[in-house]
C-alpha atoms as a PDB file:
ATOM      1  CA  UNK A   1      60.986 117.280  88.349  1.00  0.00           C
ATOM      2  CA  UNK A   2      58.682 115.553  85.541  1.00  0.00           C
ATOM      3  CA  UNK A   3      57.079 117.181  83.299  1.00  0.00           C
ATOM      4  CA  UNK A   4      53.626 117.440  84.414  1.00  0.00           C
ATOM      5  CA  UNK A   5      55.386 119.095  87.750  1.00  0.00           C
ATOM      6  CA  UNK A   6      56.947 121.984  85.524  1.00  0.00           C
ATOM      7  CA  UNK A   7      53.488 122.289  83.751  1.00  0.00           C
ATOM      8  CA  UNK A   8      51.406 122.562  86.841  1.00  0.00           C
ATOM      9  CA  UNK A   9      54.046 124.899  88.000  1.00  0.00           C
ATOM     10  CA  UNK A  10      54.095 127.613  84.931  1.00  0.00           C
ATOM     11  CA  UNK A  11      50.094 127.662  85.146  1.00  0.00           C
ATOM     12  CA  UNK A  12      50.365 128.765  89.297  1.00  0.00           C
ATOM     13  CA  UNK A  13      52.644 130.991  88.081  1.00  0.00           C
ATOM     14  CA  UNK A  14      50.379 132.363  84.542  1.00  0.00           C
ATOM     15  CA  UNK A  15      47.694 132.875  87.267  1.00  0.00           C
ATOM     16  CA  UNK A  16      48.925 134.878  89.866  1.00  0.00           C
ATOM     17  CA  UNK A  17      50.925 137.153  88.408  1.00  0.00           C
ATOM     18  CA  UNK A  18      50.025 137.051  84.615  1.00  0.00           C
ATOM     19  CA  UNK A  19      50.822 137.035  81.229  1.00  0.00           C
ATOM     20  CA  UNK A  20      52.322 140.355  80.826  1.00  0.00           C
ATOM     21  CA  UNK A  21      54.666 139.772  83.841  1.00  0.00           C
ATOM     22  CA  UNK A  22      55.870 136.275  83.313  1.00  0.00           C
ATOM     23  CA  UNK A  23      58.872 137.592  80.881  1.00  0.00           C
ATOM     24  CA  UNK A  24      60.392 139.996  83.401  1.00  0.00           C
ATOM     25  CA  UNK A  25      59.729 137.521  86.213  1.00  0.00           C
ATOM     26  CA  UNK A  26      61.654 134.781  83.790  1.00  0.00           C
ATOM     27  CA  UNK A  27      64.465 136.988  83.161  1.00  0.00           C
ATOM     28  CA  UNK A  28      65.250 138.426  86.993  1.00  0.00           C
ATOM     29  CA  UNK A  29      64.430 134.318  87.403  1.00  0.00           C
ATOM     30  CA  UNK A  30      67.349 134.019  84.770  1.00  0.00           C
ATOM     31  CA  UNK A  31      69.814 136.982  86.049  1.00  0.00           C
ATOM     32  CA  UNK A  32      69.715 135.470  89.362  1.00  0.00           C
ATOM     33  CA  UNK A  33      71.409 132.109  87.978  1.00  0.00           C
ATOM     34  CA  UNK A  34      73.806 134.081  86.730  1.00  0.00           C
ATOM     35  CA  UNK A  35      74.917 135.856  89.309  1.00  0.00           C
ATOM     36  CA  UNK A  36      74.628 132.857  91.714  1.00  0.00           C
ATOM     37  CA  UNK A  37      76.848 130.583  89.158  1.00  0.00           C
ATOM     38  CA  UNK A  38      79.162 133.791  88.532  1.00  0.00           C
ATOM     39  CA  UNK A  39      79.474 134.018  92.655  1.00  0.00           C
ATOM     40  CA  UNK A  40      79.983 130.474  92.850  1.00  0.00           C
ATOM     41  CA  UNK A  41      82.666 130.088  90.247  1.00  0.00           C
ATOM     42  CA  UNK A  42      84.700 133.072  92.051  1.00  0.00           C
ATOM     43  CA  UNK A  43      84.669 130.909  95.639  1.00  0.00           C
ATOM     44  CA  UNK A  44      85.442 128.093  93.623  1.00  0.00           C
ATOM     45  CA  UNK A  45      88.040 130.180  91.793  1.00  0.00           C
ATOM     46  CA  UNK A  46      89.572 131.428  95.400  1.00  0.00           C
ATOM     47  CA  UNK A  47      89.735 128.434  96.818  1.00  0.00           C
ATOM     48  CA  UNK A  48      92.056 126.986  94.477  1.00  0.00           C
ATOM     49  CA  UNK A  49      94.218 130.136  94.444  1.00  0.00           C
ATOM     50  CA  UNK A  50      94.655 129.782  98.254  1.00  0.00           C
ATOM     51  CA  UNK A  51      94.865 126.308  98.247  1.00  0.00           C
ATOM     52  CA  UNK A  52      96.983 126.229  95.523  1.00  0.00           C
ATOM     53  CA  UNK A  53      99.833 127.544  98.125  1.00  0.00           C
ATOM     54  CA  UNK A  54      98.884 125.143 100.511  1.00  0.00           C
ATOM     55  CA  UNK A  55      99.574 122.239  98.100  1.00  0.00           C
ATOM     56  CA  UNK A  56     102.811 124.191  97.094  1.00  0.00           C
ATOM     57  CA  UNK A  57     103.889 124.022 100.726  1.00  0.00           C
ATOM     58  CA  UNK A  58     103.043 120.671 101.596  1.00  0.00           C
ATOM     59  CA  UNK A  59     104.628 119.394  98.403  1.00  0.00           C
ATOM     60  CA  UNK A  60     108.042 121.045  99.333  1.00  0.00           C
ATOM     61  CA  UNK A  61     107.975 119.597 102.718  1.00  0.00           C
ATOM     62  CA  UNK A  62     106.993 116.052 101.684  1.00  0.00           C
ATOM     63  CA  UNK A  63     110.018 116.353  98.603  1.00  0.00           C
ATOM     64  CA  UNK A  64     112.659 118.031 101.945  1.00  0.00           C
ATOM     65  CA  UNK A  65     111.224 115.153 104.314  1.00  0.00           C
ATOM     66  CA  UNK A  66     111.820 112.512 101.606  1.00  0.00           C
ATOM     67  CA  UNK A  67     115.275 113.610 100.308  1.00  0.00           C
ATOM     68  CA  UNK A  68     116.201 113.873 103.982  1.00  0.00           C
ATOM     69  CA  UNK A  69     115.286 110.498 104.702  1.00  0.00           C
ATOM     70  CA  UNK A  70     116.815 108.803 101.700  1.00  0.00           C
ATOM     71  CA  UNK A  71     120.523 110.827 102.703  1.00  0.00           C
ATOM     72  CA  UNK A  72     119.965 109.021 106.013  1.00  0.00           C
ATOM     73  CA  UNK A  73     118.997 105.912 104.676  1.00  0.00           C
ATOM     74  CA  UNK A  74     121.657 105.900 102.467  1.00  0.00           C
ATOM     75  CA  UNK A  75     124.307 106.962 105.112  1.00  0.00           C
ATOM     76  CA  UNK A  76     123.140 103.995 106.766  1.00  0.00           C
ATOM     77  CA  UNK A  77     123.658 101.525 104.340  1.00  0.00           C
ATOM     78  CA  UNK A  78     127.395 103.038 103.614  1.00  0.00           C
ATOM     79  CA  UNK A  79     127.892 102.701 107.208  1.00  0.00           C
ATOM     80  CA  UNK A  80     126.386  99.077 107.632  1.00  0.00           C
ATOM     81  CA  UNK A  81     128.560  98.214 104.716  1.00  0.00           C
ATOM     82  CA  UNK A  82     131.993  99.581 106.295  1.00  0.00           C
ATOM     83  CA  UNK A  83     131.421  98.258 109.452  1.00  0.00           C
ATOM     84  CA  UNK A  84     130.140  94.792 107.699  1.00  0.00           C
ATOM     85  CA  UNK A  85     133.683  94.958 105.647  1.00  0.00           C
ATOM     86  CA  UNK A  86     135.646  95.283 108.718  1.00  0.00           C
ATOM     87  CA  UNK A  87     134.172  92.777 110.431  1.00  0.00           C
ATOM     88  CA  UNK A  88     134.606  90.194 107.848  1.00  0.00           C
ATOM     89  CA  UNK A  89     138.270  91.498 106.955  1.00  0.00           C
ATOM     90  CA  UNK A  90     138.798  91.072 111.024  1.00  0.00           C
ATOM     91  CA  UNK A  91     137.237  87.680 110.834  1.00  0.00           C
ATOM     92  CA  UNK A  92     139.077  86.416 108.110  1.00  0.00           C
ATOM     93  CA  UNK A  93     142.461  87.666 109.304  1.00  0.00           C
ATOM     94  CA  UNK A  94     142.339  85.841 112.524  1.00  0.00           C
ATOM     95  CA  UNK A  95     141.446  83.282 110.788  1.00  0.00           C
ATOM     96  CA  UNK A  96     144.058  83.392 108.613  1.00  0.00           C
ATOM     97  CA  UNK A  97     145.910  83.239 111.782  1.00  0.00           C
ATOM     98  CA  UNK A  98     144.380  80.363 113.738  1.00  0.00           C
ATOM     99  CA  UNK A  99     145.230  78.123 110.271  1.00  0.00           C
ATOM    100  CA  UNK A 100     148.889  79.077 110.260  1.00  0.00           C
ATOM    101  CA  UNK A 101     149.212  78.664 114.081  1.00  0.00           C
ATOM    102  CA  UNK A 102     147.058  75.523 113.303  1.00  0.00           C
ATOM    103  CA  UNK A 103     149.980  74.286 110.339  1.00  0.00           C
ATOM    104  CA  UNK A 104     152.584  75.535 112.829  1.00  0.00           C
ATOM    105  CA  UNK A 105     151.342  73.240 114.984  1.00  0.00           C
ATOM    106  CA  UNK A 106     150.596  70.065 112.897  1.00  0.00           C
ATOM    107  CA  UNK A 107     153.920  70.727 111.300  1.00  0.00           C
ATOM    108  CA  UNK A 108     155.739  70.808 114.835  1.00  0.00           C
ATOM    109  CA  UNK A 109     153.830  67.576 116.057  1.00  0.00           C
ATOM    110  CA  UNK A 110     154.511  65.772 112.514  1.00  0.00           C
ATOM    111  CA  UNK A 111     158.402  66.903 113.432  1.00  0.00           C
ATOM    112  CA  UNK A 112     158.368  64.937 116.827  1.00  0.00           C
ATOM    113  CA  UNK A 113     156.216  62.057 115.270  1.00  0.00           C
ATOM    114  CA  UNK A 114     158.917  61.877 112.530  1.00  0.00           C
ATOM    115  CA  UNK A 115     161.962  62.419 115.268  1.00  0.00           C
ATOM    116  CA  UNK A 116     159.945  59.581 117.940  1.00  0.00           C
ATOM    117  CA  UNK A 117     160.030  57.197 115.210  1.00  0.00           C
ATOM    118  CA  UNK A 118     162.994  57.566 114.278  1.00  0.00           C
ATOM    119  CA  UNK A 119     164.448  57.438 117.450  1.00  0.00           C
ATOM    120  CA  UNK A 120     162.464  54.004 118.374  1.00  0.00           C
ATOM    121  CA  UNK A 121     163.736  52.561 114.936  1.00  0.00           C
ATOM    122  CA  UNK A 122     166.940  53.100 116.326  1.00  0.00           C
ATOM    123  CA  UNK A 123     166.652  51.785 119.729  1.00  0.00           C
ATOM    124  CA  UNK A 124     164.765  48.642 117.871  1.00  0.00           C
ATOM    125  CA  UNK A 125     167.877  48.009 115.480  1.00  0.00           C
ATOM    126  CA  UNK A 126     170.161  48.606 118.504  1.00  0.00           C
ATOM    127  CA  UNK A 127     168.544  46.241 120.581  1.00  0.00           C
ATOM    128  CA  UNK A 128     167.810  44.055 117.610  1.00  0.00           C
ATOM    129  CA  UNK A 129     171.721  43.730 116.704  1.00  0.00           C
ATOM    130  CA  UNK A 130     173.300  40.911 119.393  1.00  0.00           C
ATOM    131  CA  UNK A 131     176.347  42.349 118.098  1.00  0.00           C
ATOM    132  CA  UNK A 132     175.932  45.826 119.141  1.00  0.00           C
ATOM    133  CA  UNK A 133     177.371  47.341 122.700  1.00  0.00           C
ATOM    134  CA  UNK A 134     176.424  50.378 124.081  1.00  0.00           C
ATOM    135  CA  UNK A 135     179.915  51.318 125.981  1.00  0.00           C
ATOM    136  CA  UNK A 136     179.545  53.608 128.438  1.00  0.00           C
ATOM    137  CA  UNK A 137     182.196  55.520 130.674  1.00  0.00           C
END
């Protein structure tokens, strides 16, 4: 409200009831904002007692839901990892076998290579040498 308003207002007011009864009209006026803010503050004042317990509550279940989900997450992880570790030490032991099967094998053919040529450098100098007689019972 402006201030003409309040003016206009306090004059209605000077008229009908008067001079003499504007003071006790101003104070009930007065006592009644009191007790309304006084009433108000106590809801007010309530309503963050009781809620108070609420947020209590839903604070302990958000801190149990979100320790509980960090142990699982965690148990998890630790189990991802061990099954990850096996795998890998599985993995690398057969291949750790494949290469010596794989040497094994090279080695073996390199053997028969080695014993093939030798064997046809033989025959070669035999057959090579006019002098040489294969006698044979």
């Amino acid at each position: 409200m402006s201030g003409p308003e309040i003016i206009v207002i306090i004059l209605v007011v000077l008229l009908l009831f008067g001079a003499d009864k504007l003071p006790e009209i101003a104070r009930s006026l007065g006592k009644g904002m009191r007790d309304f803010r006084k009433a108000t503050d106590e809801i007010r004042s309530e309503l963050e007692t009781s809620t108070r317990d609420i947020r209590n509550n839903i604070n302990d279940v958000r801190d149990t839901i979100s320790k509980d989900v960090n142990d699982f997450s965690n148990n998890i992880t630790r189990d991802v990892t061990e099954v990850t570790d096996n795998i890998n030490k599985e993995v690398n032991d057969v291949a750790d076998n494949i290469n010596k099967e794989v040497s094994d094998v090279a080695g073996d053919i390199h053997k028969d290579v080695n014993d093939a040529t030798d064997s046809v450098k033989k025959d070669v100098d035999d057959i090579s040498d006019p002098y040489h007689f294969n006698y044979t019972d």
